[in-house]
PDB file of N, CA and C in Angstrom:
ATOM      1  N   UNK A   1     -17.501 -12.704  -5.383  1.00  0.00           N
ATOM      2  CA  UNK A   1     -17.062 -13.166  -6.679  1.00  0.00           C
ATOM      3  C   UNK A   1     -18.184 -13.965  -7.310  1.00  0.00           C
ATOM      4  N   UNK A   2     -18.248 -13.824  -8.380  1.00  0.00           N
ATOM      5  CA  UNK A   2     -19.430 -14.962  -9.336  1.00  0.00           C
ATOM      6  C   UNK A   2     -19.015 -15.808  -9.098  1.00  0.00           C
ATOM      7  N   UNK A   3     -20.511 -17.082  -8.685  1.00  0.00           N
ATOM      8  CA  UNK A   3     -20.151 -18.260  -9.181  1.00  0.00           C
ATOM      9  C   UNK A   3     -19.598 -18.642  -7.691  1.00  0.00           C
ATOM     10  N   UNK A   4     -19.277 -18.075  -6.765  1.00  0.00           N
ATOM     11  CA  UNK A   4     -18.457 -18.471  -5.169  1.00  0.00           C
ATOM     12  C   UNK A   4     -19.460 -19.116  -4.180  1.00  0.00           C
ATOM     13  N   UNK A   5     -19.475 -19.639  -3.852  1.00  0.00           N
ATOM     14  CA  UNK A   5     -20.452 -19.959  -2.075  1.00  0.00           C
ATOM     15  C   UNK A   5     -20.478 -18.983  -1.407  1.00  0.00           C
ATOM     16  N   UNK A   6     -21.530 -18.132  -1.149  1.00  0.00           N
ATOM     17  CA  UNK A   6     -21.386 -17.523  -0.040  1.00  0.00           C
ATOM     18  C   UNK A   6     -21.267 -17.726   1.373  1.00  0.00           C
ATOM     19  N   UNK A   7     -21.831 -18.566   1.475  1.00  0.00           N
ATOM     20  CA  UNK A   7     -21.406 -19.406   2.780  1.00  0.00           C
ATOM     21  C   UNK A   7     -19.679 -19.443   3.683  1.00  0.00           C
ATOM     22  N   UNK A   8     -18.790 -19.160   1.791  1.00  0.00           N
ATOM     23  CA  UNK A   8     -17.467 -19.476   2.249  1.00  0.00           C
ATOM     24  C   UNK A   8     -17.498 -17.949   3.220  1.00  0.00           C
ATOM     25  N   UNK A   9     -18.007 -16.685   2.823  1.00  0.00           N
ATOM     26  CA  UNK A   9     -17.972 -15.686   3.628  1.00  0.00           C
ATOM     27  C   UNK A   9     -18.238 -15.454   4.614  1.00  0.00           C
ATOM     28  N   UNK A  10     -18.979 -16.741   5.225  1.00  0.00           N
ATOM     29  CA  UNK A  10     -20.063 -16.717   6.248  1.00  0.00           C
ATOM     30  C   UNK A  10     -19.370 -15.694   7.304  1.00  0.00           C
ATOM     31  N   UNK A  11     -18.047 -16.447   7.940  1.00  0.00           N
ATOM     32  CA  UNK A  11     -17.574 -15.955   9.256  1.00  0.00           C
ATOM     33  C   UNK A  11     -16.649 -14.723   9.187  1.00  0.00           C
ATOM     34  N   UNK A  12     -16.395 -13.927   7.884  1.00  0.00           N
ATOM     35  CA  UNK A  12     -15.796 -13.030   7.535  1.00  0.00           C
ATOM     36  C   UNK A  12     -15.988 -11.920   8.464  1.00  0.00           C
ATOM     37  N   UNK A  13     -15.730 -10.788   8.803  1.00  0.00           N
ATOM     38  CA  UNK A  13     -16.229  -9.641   9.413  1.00  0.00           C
ATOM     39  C   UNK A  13     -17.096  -8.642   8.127  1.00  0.00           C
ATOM     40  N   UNK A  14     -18.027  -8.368   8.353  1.00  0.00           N
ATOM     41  CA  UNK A  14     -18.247  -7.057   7.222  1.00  0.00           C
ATOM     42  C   UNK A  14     -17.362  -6.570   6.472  1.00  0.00           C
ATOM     43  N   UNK A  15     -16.696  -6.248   6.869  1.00  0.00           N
ATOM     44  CA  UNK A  15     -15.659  -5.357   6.535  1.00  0.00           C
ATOM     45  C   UNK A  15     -14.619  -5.658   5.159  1.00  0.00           C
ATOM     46  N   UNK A  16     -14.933  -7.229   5.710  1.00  0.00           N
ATOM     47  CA  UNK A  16     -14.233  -7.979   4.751  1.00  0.00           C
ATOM     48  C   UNK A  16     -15.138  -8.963   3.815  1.00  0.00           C
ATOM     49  N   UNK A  17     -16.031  -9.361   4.192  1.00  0.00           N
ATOM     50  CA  UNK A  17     -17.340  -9.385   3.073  1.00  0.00           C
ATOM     51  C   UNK A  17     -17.286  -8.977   2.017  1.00  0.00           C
ATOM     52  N   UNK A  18     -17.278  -7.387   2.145  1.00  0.00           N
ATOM     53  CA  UNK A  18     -17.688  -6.634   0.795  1.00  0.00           C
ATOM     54  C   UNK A  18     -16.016  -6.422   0.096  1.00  0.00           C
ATOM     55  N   UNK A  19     -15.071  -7.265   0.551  1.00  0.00           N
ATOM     56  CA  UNK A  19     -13.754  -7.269  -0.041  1.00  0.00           C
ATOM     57  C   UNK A  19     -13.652  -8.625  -0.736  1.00  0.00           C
ATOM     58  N   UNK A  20     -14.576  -8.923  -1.729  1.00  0.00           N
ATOM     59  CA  UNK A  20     -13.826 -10.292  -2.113  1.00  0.00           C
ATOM     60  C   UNK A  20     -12.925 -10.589  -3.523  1.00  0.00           C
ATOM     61  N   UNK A  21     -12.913  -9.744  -3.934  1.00  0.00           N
ATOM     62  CA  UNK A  21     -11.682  -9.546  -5.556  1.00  0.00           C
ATOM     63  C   UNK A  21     -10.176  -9.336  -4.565  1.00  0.00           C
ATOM     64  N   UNK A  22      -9.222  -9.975  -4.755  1.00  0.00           N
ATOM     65  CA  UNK A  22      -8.065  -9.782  -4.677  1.00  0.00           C
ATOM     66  C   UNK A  22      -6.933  -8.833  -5.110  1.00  0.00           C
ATOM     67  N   UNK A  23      -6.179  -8.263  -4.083  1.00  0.00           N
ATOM     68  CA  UNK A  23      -5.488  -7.073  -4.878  1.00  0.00           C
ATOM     69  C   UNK A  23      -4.809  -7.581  -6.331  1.00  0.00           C
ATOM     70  N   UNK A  24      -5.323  -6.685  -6.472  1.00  0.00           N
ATOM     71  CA  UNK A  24      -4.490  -6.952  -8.576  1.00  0.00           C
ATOM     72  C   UNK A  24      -3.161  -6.310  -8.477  1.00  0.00           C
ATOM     73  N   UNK A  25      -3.146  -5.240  -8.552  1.00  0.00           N
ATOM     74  CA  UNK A  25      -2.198  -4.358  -8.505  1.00  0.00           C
ATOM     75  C   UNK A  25      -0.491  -4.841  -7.975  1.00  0.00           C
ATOM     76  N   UNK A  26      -0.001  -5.703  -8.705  1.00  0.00           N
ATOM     77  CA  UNK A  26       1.430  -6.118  -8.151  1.00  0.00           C
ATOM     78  C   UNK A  26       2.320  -5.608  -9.040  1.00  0.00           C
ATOM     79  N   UNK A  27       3.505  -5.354  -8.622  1.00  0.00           N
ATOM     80  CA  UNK A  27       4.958  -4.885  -8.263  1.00  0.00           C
ATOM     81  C   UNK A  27       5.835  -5.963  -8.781  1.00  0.00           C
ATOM     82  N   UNK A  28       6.995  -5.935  -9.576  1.00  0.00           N
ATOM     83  CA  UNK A  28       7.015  -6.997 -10.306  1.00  0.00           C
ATOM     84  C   UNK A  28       8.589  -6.918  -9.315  1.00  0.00           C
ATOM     85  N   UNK A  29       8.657  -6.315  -8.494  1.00  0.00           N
ATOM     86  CA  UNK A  29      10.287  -6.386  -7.643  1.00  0.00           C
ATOM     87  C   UNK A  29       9.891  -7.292  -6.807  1.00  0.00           C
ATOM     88  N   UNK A  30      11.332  -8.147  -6.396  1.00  0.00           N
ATOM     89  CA  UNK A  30      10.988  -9.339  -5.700  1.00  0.00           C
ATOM     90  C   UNK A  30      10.255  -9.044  -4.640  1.00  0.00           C
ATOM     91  N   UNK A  31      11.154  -7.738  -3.564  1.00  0.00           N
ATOM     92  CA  UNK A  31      11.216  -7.752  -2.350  1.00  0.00           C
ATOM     93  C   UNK A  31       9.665  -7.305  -1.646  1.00  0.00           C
ATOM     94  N   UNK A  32       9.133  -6.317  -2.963  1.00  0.00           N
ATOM     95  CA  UNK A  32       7.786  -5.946  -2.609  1.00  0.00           C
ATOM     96  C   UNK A  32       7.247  -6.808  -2.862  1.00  0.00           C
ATOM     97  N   UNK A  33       7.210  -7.969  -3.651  1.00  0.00           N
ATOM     98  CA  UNK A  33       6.137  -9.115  -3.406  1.00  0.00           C
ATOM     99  C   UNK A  33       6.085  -9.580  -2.563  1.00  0.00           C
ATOM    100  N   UNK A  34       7.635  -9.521  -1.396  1.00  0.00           N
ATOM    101  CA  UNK A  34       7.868 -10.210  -0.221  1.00  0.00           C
ATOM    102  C   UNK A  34       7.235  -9.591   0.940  1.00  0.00           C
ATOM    103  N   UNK A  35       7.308  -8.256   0.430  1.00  0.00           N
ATOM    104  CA  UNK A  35       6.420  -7.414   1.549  1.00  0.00           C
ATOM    105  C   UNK A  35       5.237  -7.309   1.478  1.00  0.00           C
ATOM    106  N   UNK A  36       4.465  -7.530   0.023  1.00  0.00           N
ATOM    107  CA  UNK A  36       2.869  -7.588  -0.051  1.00  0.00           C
ATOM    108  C   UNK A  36       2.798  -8.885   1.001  1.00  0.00           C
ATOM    109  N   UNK A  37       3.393  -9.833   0.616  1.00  0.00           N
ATOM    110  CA  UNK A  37       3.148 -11.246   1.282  1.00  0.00           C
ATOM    111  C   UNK A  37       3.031 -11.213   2.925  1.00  0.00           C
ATOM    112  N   UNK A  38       4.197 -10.359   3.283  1.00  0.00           N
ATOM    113  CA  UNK A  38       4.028 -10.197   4.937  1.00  0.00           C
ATOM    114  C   UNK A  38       3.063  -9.268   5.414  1.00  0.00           C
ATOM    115  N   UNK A  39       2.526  -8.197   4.557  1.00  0.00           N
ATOM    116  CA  UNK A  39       1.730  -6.975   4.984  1.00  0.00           C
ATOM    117  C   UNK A  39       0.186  -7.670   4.644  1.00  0.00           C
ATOM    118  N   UNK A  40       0.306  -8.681   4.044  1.00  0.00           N
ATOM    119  CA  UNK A  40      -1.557  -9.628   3.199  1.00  0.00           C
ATOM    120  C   UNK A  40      -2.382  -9.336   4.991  1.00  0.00           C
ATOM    121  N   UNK A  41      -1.591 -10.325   6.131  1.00  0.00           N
ATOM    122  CA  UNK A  41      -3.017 -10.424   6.680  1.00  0.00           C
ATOM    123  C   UNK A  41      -3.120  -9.111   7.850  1.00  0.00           C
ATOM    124  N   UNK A  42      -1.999  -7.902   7.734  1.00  0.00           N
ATOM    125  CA  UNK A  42      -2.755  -7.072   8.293  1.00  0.00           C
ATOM    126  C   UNK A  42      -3.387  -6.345   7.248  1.00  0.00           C
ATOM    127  N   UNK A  43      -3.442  -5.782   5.933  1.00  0.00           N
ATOM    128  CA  UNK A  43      -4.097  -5.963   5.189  1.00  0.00           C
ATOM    129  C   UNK A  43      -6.029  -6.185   5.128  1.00  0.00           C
ATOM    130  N   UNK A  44      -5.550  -7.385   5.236  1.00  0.00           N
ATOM    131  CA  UNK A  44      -6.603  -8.291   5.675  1.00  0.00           C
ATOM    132  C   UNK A  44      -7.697  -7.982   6.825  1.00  0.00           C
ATOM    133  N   UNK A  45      -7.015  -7.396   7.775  1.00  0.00           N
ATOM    134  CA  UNK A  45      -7.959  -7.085   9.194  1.00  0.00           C
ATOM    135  C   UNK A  45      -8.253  -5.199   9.040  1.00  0.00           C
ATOM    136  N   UNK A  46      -7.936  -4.640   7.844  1.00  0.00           N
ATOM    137  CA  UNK A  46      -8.508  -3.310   7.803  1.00  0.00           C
ATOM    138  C   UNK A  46      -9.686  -2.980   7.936  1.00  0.00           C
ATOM    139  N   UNK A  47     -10.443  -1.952   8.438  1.00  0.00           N
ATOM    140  CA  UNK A  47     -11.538  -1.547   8.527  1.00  0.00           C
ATOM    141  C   UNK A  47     -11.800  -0.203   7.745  1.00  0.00           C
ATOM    142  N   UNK A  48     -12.869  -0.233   7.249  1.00  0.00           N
ATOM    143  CA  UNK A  48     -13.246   1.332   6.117  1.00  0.00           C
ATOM    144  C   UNK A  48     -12.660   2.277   7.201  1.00  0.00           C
ATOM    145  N   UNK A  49     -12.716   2.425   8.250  1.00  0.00           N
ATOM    146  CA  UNK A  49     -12.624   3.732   8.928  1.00  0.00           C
ATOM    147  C   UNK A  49     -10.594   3.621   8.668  1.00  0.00           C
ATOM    148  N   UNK A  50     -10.254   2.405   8.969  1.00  0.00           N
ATOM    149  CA  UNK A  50      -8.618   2.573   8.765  1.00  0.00           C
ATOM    150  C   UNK A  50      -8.186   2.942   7.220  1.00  0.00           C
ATOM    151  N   UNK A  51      -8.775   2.198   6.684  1.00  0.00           N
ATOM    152  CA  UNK A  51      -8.140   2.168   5.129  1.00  0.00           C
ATOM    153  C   UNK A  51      -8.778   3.875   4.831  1.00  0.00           C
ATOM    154  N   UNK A  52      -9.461   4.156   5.078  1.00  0.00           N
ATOM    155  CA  UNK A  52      -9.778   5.874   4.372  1.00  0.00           C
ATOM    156  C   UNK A  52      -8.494   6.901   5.242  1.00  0.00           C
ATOM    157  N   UNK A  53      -8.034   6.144   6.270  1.00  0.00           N
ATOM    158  CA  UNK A  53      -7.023   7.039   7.066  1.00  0.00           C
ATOM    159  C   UNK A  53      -5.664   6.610   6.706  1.00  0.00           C
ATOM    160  N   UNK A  54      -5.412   5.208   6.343  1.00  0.00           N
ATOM    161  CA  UNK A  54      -4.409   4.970   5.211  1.00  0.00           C
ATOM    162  C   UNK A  54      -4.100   6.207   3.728  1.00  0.00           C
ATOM    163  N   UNK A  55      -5.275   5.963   3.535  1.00  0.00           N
ATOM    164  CA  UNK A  55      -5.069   6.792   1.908  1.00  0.00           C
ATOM    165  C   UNK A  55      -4.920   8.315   2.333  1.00  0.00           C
ATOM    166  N   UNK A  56      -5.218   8.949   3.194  1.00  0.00           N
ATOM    167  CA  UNK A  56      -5.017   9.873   3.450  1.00  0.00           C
ATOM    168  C   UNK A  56      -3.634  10.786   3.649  1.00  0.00           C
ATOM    169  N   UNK A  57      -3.144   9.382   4.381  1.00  0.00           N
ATOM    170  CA  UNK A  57      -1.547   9.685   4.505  1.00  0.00           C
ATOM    171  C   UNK A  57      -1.059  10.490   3.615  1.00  0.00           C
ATOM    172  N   UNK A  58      -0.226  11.645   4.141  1.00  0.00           N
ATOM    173  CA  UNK A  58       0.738  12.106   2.716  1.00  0.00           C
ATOM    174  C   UNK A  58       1.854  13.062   3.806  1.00  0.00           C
ATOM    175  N   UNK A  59       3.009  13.010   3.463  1.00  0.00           N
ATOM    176  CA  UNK A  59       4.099  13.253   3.751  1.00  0.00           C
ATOM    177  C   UNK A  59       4.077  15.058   4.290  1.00  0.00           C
ATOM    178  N   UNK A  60       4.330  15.465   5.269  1.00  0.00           N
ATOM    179  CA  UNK A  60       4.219  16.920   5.576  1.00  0.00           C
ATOM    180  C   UNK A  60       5.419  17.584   4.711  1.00  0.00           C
ATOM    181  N   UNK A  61       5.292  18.819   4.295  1.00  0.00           N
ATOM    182  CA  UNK A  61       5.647  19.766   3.585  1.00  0.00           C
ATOM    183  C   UNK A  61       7.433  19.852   4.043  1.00  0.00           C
ATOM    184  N   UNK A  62       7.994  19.340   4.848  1.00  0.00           N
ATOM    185  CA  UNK A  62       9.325  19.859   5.357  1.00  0.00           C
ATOM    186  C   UNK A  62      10.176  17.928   4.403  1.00  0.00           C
ATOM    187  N   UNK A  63       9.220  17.095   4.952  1.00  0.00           N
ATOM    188  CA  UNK A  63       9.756  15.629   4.471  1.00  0.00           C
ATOM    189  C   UNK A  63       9.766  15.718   2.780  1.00  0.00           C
ATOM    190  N   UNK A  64       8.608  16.206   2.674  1.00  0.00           N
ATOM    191  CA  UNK A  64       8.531  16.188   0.714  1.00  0.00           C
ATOM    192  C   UNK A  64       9.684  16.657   0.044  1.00  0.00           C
ATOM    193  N   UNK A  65       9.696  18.359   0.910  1.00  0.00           N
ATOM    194  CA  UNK A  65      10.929  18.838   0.253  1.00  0.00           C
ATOM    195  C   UNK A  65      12.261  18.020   0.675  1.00  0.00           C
ATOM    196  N   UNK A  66      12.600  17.588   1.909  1.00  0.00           N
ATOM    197  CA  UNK A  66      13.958  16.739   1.658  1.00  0.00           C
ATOM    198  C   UNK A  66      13.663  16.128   0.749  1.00  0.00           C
ATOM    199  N   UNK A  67      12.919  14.883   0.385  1.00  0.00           N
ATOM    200  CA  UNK A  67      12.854  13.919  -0.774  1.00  0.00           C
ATOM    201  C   UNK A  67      13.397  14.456  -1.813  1.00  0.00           C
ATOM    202  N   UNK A  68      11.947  15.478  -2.450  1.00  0.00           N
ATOM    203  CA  UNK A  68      12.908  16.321  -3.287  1.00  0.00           C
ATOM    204  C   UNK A  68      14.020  17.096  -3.742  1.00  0.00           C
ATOM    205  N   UNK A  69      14.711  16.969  -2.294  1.00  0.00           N
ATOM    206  CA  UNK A  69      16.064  17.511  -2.738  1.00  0.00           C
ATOM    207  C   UNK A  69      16.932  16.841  -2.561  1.00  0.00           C
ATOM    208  N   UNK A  70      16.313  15.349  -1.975  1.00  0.00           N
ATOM    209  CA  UNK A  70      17.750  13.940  -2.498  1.00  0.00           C
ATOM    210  C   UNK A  70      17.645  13.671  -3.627  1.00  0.00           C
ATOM    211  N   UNK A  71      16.230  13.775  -4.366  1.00  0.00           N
ATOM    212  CA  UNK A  71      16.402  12.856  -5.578  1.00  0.00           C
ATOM    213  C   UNK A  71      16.732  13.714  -6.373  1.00  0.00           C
ATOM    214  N   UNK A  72      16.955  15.121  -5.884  1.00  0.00           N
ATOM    215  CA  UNK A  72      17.384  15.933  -7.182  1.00  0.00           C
ATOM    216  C   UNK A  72      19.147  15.759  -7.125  1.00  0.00           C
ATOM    217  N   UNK A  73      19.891  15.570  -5.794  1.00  0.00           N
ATOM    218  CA  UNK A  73      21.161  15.426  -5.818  1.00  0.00           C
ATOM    219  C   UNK A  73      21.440  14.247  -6.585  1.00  0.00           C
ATOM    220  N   UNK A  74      20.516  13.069  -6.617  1.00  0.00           N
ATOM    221  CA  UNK A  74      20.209  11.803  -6.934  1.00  0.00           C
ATOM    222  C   UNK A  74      20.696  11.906  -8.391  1.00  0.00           C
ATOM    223  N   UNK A  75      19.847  12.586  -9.183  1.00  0.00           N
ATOM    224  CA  UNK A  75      19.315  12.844 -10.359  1.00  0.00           C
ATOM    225  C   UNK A  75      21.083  13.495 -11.292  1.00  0.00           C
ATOM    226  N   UNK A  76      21.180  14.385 -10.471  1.00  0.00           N
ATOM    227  CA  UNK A  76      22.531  15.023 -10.646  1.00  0.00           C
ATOM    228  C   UNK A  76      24.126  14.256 -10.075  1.00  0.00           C
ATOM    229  N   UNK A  77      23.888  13.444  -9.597  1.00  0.00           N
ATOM    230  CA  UNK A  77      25.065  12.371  -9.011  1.00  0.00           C
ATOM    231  C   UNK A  77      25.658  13.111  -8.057  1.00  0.00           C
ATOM    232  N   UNK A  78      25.314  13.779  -7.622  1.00  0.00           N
ATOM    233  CA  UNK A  78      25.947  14.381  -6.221  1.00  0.00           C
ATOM    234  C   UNK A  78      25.327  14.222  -4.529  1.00  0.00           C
ATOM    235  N   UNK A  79      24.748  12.604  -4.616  1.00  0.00           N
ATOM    236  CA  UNK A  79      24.360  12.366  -3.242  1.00  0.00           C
ATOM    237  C   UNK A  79      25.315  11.689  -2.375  1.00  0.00           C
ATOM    238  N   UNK A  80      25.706  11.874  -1.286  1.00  0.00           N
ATOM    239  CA  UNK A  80      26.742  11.483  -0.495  1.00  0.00           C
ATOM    240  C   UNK A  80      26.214  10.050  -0.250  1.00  0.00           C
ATOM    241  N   UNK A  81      26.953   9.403   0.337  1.00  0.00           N
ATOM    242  CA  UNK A  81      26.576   7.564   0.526  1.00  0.00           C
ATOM    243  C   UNK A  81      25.309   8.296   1.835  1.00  0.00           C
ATOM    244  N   UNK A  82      25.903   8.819   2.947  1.00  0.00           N
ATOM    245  CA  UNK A  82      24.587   9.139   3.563  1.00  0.00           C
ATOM    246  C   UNK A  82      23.071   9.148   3.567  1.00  0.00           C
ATOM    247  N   UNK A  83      23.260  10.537   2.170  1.00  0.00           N
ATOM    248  CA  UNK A  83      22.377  10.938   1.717  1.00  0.00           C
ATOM    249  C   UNK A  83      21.351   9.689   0.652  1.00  0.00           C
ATOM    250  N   UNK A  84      22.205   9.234   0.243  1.00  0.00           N
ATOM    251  CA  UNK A  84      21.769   7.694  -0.516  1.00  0.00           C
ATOM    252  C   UNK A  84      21.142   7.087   0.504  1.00  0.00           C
ATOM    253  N   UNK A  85      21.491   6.605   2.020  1.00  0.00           N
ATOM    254  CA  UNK A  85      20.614   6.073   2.860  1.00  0.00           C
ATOM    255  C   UNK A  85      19.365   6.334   3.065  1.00  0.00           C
ATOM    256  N   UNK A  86      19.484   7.419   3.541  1.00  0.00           N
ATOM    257  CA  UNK A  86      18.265   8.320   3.634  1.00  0.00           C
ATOM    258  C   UNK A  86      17.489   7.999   2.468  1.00  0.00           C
ATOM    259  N   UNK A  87      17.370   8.540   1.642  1.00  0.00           N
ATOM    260  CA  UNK A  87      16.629   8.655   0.501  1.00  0.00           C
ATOM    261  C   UNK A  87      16.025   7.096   0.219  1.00  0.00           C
ATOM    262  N   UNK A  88      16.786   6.256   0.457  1.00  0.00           N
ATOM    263  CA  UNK A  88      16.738   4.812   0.390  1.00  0.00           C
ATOM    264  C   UNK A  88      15.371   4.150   1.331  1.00  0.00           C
ATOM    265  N   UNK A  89      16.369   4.618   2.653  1.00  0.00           N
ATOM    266  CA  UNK A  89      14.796   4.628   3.447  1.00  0.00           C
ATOM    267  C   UNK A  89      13.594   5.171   3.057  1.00  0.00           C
ATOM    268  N   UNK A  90      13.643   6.425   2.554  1.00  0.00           N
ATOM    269  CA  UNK A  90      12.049   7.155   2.403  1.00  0.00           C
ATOM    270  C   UNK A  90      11.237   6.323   1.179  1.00  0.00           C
ATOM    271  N   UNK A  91      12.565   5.596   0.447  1.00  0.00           N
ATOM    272  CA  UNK A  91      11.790   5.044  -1.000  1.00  0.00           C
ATOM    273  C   UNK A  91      11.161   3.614  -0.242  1.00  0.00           C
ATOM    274  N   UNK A  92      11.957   3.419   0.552  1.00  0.00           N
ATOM    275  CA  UNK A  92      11.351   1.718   1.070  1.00  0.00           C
ATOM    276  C   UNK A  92       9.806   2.286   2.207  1.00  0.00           C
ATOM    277  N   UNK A  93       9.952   3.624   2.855  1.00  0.00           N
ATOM    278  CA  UNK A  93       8.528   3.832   3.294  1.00  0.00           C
ATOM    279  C   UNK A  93       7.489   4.166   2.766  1.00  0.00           C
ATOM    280  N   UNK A  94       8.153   4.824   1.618  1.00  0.00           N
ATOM    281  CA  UNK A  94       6.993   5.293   0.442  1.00  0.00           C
ATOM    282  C   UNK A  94       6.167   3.484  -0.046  1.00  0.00           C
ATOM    283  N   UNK A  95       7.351   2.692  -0.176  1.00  0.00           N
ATOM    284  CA  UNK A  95       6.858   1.447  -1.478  1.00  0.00           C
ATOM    285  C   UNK A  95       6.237   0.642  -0.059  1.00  0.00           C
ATOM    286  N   UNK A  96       5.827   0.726   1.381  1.00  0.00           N
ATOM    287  CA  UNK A  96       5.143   0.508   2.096  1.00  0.00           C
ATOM    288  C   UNK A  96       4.025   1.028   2.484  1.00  0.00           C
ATOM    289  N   UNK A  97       4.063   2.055   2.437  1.00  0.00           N
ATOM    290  CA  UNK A  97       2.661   2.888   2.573  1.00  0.00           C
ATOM    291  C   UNK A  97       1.761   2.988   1.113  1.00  0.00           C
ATOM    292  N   UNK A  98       2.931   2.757   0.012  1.00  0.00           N
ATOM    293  CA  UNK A  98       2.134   2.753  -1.136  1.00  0.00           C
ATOM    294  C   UNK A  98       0.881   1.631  -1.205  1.00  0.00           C
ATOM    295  N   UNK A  99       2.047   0.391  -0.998  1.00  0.00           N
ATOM    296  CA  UNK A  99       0.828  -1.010  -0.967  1.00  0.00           C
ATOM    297  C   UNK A  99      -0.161  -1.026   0.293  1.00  0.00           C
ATOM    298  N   UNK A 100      -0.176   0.038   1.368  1.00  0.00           N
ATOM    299  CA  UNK A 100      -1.319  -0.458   2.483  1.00  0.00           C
ATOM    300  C   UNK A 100      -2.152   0.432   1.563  1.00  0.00           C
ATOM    301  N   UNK A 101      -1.676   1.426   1.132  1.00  0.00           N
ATOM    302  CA  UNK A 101      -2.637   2.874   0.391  1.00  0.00           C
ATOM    303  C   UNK A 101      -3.648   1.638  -0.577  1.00  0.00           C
ATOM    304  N   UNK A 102      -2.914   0.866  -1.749  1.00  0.00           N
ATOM    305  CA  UNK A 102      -3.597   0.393  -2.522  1.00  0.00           C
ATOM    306  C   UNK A 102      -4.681  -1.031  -1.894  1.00  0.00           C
ATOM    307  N   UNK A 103      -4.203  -1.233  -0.863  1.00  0.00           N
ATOM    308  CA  UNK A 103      -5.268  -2.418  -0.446  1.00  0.00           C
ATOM    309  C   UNK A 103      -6.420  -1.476   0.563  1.00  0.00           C
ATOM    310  N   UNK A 104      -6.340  -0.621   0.733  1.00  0.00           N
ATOM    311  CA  UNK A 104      -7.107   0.282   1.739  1.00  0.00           C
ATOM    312  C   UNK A 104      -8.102   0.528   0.585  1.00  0.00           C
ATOM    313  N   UNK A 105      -7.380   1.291  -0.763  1.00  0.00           N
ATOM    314  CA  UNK A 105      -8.297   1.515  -1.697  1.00  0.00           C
ATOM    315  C   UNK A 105      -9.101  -0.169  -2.628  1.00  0.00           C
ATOM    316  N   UNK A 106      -8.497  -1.191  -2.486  1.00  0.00           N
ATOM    317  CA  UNK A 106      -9.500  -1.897  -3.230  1.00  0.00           C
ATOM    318  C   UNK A 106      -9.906  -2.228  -1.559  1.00  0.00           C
ATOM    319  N   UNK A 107      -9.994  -2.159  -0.763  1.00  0.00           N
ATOM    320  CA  UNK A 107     -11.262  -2.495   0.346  1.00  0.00           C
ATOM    321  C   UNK A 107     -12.456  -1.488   0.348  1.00  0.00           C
ATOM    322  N   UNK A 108     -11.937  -0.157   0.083  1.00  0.00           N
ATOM    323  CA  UNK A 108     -13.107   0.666  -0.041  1.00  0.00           C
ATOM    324  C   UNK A 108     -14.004   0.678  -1.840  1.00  0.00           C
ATOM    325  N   UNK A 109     -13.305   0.013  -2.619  1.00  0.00           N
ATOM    326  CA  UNK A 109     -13.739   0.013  -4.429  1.00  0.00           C
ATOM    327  C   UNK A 109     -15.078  -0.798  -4.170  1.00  0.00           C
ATOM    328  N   UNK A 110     -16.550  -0.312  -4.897  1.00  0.00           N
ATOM    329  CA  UNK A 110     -17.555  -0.569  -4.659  1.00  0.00           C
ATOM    330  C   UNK A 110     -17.420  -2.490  -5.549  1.00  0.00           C
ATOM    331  N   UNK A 111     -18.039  -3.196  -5.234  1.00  0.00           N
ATOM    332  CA  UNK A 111     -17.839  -4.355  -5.652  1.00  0.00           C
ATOM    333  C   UNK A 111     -18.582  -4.397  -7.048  1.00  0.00           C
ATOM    334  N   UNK A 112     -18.546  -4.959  -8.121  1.00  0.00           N
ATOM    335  CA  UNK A 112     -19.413  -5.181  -9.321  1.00  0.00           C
ATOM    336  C   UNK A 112     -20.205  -6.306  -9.207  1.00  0.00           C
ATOM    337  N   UNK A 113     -21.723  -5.938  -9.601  1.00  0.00           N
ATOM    338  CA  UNK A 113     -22.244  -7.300  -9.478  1.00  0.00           C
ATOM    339  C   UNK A 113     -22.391  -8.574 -10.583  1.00  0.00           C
ATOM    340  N   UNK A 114     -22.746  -9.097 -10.571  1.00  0.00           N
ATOM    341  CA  UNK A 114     -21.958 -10.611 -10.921  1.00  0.00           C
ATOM    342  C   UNK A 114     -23.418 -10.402 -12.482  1.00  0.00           C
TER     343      UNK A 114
END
């Protein structure tokens, strides 16, 4: 950051060195702020080789299509309370993997210089 001590970085790992802007990117729902808050310091201990295998993540072809065919029952009001679970869950793993996805990506975002 401009204007910072570098010194404050001294004992940082590399890894986290070249991470010093803070995730921007917030979620204005309580619970995901509650979960950015608990997910910050593993977050925190990512390494380029993890965070590029974070972002990579994406749902295999059999899971997508369920999704897509709760939220289409969703969409149409014909999801059973079950089916509401389910779907519930995949939205709370999605809005978890979303925020490691986005701190993986500002750990790998080239830094601007000052």
């Amino acid at each position: 950051m401009c204007g910072t001590d570098p010194s404050r970085f001294a004992s940082l790992p590399n890894e986290m060195k070249r991470r010093r802007r803070p995730y921007r990117r917030r979620m204005t729902d309580g619970q995901t702020t509650a979960l950015e808050r608990l997910l910050r310091p593993l977050s925190q201990r990512l390494t380029s080789e993890l965070a590029r295998a974070l972002i990579a993540v994406q749902a295999d072809a059999e899971t997508q299509a369920r999704y897509d065919e709760l939220a289409g029952k969703r969409t149409e009001g014909q999801l059973t309370p079950a089916e509401a679970a389910e779907l519930e869950s995949m939205v709370r793993a999605n809005t978890l993997l979303g925020i490691l996805k986005a701190e993986a990506h500002t750990l790998l975002a080239p830094t601007k210089p000052c």
